[in-house]
Protein backbone atom coordinates (compact mmCIF):
# COMPACT_ATOMS: atom_id res chain seq x y z
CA UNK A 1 32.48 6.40 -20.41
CA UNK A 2 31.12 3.62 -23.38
CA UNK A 3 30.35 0.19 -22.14
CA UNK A 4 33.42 -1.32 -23.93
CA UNK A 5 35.32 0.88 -20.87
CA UNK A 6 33.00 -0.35 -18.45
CA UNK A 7 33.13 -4.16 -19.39
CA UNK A 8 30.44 -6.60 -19.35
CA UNK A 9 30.08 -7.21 -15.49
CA UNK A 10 29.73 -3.25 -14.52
CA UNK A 11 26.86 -3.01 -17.01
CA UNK A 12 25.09 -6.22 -15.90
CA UNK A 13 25.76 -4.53 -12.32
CA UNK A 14 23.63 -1.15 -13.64
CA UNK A 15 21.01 -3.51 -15.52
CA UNK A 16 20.27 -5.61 -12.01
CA UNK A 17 20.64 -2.60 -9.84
CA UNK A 18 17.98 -0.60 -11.88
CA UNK A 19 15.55 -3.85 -12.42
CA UNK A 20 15.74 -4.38 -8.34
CA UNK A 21 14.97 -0.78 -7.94
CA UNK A 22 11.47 -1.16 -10.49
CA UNK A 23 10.27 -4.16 -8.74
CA UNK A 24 11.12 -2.72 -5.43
CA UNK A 25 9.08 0.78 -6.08
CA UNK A 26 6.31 -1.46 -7.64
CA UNK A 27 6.19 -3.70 -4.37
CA UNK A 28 5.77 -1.39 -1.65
CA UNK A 29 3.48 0.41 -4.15
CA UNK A 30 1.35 -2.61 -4.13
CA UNK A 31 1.00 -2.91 -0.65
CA UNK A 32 0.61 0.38 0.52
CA UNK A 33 -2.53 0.43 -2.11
CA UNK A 34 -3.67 -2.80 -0.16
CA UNK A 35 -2.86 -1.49 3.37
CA UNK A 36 -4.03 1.90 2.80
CA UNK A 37 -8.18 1.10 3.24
CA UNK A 38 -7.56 -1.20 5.80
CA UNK A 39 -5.75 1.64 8.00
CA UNK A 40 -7.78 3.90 7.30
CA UNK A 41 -10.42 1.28 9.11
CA UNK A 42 -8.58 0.97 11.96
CA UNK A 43 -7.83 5.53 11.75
CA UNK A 44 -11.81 6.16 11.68
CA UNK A 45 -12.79 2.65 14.59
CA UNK A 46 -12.24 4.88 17.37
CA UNK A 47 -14.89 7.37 17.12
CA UNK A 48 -16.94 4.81 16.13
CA UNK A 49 -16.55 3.50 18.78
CA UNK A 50 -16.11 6.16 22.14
CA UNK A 51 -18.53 8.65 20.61
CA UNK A 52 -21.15 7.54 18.68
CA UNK A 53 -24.58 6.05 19.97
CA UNK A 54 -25.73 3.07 19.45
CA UNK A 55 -28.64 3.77 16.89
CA UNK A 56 -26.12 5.57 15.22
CA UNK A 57 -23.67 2.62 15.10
CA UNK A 58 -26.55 0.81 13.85
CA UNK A 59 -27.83 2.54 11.01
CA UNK A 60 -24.59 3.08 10.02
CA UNK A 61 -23.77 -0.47 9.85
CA UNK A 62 -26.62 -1.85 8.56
CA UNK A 63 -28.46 -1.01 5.70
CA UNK A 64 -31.42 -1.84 4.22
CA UNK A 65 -31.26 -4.80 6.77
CA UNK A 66 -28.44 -6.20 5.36
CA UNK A 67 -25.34 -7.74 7.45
């Protein structure tokens, strides 16, 4: 099938169809980039956390003597 078969309104139809689809994909792209470190945060806080000492909690979080 040509686009004179389709007509005007079935290929604007295609056009916005595939353009929603690109900014879609790049969205959640976009914020699973931005989510991703913070989960990973939240993944890794509960060993921290239960099984670690203190003076390991603390020379892991501060270094150099800086907060």
């Amino acid at each position: 099938m040509n686009v004179e078969q389709l007509g005007l309104p079935a290929v604007m139809a295609v056009m916005t169809h595939g353009f929603m689809l690109f900014w879609a994909v790049l969205v959640v792209t976009i914020a699973a980039l931005s989510f991703g470190p913070s989960f990973a945060h939240v993944l890794e806080s509960i060993p921290r956390l239960k099984q670690w000492s203190p003076e390991l909690w603390r020379e892991t979080t501060v270094f150099n003597a800086q907060f």
